[in-house]
N, C-alpha and C. Protein backbone atom coordinates (compact mmCIF):
# COMPACT_ATOMS: atom_id res chain seq x y z
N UNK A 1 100.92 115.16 124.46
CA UNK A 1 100.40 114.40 123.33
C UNK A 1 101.27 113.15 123.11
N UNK A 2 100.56 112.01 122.87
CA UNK A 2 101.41 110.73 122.66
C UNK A 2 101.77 110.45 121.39
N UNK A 3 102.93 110.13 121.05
CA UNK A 3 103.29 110.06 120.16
C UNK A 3 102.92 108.53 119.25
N UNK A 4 102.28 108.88 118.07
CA UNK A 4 101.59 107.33 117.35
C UNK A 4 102.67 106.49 117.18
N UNK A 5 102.62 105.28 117.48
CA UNK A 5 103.64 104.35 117.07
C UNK A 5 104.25 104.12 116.07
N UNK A 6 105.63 103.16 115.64
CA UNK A 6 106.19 103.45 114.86
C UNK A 6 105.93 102.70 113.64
N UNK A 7 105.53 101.24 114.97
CA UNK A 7 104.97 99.90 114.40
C UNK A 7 103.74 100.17 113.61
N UNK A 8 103.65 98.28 112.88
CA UNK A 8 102.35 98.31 112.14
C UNK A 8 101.15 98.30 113.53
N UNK A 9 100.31 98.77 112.98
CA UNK A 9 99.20 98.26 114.27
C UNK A 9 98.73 97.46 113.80
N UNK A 10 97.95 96.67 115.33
CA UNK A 10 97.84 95.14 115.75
C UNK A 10 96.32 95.60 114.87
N UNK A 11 95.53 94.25 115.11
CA UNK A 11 96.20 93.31 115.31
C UNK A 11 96.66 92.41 114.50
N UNK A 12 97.42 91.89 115.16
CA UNK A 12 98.65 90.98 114.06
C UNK A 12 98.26 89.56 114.81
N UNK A 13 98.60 88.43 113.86
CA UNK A 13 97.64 87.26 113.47
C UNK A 13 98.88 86.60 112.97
N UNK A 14 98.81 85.15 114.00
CA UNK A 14 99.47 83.82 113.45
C UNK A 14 98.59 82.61 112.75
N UNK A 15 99.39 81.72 112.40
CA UNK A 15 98.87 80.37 111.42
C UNK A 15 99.98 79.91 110.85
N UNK A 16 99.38 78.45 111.16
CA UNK A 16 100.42 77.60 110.66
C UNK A 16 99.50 77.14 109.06
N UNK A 17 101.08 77.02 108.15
CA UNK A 17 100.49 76.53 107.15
C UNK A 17 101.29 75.33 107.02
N UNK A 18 100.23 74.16 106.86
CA UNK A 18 100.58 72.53 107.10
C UNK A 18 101.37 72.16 105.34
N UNK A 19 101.10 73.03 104.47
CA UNK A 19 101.41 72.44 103.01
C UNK A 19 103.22 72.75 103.42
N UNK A 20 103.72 73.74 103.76
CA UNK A 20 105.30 73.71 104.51
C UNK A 20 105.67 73.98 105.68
N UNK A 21 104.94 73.53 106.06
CA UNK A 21 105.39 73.05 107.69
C UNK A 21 106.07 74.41 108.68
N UNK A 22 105.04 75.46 108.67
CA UNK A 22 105.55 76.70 108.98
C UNK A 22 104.16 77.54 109.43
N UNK A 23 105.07 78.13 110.70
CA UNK A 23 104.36 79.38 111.59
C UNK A 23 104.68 80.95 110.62
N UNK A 24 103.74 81.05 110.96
CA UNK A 24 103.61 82.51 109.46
C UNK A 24 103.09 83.72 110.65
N UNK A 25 103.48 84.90 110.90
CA UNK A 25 102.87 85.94 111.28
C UNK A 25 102.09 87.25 110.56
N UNK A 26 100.98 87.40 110.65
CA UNK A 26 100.38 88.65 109.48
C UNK A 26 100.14 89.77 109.96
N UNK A 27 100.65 90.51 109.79
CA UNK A 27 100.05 92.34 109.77
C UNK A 27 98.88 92.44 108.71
N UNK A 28 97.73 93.83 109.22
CA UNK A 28 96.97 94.36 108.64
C UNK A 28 97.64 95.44 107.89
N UNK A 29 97.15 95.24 106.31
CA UNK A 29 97.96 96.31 105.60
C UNK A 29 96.83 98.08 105.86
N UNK A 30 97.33 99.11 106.27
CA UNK A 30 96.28 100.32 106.35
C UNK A 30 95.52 100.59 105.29
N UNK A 31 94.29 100.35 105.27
CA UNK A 31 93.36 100.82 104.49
C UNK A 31 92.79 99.69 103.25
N UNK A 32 93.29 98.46 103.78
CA UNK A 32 93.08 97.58 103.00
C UNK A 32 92.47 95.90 104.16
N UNK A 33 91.83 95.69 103.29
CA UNK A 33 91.57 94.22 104.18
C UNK A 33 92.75 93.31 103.53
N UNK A 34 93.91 92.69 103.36
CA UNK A 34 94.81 92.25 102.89
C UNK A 34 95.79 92.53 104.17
N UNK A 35 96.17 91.14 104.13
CA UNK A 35 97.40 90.97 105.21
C UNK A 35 98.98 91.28 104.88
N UNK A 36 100.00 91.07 105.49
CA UNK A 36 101.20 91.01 104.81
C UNK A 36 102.03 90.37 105.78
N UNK A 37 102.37 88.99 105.48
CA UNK A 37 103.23 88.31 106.09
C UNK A 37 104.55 89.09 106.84
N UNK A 38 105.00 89.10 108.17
CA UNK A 38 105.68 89.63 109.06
C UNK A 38 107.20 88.90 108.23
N UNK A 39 107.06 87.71 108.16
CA UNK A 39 107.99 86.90 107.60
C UNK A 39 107.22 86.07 107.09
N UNK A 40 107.79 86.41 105.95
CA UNK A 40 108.09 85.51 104.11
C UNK A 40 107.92 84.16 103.97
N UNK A 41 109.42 83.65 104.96
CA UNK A 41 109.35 82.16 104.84
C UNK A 41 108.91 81.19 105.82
N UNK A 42 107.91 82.10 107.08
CA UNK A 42 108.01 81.65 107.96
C UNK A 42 109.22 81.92 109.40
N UNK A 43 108.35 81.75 110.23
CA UNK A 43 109.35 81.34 111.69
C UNK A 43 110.33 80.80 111.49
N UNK A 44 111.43 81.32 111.58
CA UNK A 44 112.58 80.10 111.95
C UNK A 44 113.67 80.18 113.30
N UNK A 45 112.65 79.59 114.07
CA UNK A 45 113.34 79.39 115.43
C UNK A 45 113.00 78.10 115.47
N UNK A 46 113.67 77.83 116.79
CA UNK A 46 113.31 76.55 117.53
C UNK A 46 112.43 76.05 118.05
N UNK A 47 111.55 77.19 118.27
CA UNK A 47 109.92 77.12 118.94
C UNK A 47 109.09 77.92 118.48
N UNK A 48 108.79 77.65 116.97
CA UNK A 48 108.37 78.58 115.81
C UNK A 48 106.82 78.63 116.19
N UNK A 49 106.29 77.72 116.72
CA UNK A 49 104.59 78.24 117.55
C UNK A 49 104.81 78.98 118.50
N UNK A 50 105.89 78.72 119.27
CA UNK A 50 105.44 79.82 120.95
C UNK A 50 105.64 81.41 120.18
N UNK A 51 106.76 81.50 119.15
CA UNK A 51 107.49 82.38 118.69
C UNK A 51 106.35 83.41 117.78
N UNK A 52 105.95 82.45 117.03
CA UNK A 52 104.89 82.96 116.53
C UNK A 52 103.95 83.75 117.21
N UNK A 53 103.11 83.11 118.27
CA UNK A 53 102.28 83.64 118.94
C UNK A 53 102.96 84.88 119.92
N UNK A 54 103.71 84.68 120.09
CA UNK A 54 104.45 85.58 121.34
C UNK A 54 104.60 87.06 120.06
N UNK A 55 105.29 86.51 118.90
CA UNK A 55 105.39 87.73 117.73
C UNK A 55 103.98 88.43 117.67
N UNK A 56 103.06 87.92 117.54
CA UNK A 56 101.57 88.17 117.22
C UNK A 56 101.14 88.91 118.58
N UNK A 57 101.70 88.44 118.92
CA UNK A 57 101.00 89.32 120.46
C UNK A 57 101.60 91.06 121.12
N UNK A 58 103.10 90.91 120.38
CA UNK A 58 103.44 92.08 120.29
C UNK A 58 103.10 93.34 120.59
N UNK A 59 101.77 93.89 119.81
CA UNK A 59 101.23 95.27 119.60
C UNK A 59 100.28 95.38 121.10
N UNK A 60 99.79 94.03 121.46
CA UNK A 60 98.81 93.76 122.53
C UNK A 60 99.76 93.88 124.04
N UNK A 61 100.98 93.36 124.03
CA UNK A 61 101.79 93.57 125.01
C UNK A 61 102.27 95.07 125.40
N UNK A 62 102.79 95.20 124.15
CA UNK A 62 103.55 97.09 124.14
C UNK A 62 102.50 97.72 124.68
N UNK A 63 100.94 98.05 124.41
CA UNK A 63 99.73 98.77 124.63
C UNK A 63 99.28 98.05 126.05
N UNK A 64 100.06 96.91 126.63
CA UNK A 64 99.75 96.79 128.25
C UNK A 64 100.71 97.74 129.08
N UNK A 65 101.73 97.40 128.22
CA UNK A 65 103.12 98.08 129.07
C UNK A 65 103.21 99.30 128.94
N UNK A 66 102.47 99.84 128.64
CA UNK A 66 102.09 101.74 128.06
C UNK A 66 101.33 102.16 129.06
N UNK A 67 100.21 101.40 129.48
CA UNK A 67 99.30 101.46 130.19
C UNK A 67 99.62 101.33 131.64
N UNK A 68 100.43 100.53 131.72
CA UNK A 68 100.91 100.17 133.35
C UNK A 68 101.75 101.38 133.48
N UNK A 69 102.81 101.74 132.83
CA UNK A 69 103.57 103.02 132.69
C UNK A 69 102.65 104.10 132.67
N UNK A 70 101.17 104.28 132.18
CA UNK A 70 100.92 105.52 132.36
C UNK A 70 100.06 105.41 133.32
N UNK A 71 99.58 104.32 134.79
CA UNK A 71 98.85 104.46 135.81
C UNK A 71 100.02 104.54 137.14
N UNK A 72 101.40 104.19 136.64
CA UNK A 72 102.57 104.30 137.51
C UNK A 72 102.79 105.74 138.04
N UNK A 73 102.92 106.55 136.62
CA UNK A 73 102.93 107.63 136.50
C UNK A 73 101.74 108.47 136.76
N UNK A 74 100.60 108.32 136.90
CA UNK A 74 99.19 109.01 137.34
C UNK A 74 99.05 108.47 138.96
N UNK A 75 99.73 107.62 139.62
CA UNK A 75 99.61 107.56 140.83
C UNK A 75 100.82 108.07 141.83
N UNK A 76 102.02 108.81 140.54
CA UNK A 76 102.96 109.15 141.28
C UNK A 76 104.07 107.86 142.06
N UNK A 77 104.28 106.76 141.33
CA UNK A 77 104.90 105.78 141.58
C UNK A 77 105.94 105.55 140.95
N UNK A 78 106.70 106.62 140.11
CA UNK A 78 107.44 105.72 139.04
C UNK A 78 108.81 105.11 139.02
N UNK A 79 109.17 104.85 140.87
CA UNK A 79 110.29 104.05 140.81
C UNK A 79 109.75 102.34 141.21
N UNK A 80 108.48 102.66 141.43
CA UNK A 80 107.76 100.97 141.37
C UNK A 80 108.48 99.87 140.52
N UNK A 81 108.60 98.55 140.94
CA UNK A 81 109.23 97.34 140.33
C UNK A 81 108.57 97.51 139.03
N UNK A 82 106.82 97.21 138.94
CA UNK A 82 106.25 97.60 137.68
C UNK A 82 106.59 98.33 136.15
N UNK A 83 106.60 99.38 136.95
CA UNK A 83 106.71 101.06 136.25
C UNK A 83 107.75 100.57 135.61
N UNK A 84 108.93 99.71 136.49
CA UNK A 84 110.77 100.10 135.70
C UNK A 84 110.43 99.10 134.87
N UNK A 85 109.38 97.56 135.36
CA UNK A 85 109.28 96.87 134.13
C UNK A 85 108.86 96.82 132.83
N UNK A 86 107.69 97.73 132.99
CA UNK A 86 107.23 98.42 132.23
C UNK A 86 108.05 99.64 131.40
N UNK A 87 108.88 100.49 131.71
CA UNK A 87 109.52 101.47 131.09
C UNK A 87 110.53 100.05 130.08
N UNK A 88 111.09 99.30 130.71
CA UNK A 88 112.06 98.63 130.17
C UNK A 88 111.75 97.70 128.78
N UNK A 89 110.30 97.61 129.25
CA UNK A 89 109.98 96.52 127.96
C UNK A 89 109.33 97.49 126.78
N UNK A 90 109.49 99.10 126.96
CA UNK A 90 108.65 99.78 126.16
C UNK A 90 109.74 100.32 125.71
N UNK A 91 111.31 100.71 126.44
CA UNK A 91 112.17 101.29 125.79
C UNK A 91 113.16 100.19 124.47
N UNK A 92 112.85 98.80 124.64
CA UNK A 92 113.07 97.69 124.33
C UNK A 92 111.94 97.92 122.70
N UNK A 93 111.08 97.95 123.41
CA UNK A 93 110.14 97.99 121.74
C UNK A 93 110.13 99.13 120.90
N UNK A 94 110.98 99.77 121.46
CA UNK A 94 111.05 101.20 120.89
C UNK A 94 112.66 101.07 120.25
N UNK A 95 113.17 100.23 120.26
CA UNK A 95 114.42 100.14 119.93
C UNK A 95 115.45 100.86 120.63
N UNK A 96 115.18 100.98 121.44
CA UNK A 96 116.29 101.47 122.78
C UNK A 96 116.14 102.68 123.00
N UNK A 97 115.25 103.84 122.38
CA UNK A 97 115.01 104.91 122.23
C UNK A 97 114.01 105.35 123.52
N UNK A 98 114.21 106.12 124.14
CA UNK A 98 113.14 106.63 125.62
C UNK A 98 111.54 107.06 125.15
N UNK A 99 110.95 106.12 125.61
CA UNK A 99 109.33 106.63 124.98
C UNK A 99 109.12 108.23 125.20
């Protein structure tokens, strides 16, 4: 049995708001149509659009890299370049913890 994630689920949603000059990321709040800003004041990096979008894309990446990890593993491959890339970017989103 797989264990439900820890994260908010996707999908999660960028926008820039032009009145302060800021990349905003939104989560869906559960059971509500109402969003909730990821961050408050906005992005603050150096490349607060790529950052943004790359943030937003998050839940959509982890649920590729789950997937590649679990056809690695159903074909009996799992020292494949893939598989380890895949284990690595899932033990990474998991906060260092072994899926």
């Amino acid at each position: 049995m797989t264990e439900a994630p820890k994260h908010t689920p996707g999908p999660w949603s960028c926008f820039y708001k032009h009145k302060y000059d800021e990349w905003h990321v939104s989560l869906p709040i559960t059971g509500s149509s109402m969003k909730l800003a990821l961050c408050p004041d906005g992005i603050q990096s150096e490349n607060r659009e790529a950052d943004a979008h790359l943030i937003a894309a998050a839940p959509d990446l982890l649920a590729f890299a789950e997937e590649v990890r679990r056809r690695c593993i159903e074909m009996d491959m799992p020292g494949h370049e893939l598989c380890t890339l895949a284990e690595a970017a899932i033990l990474r989103a998991n906060g260092g913890t072994k899926p």
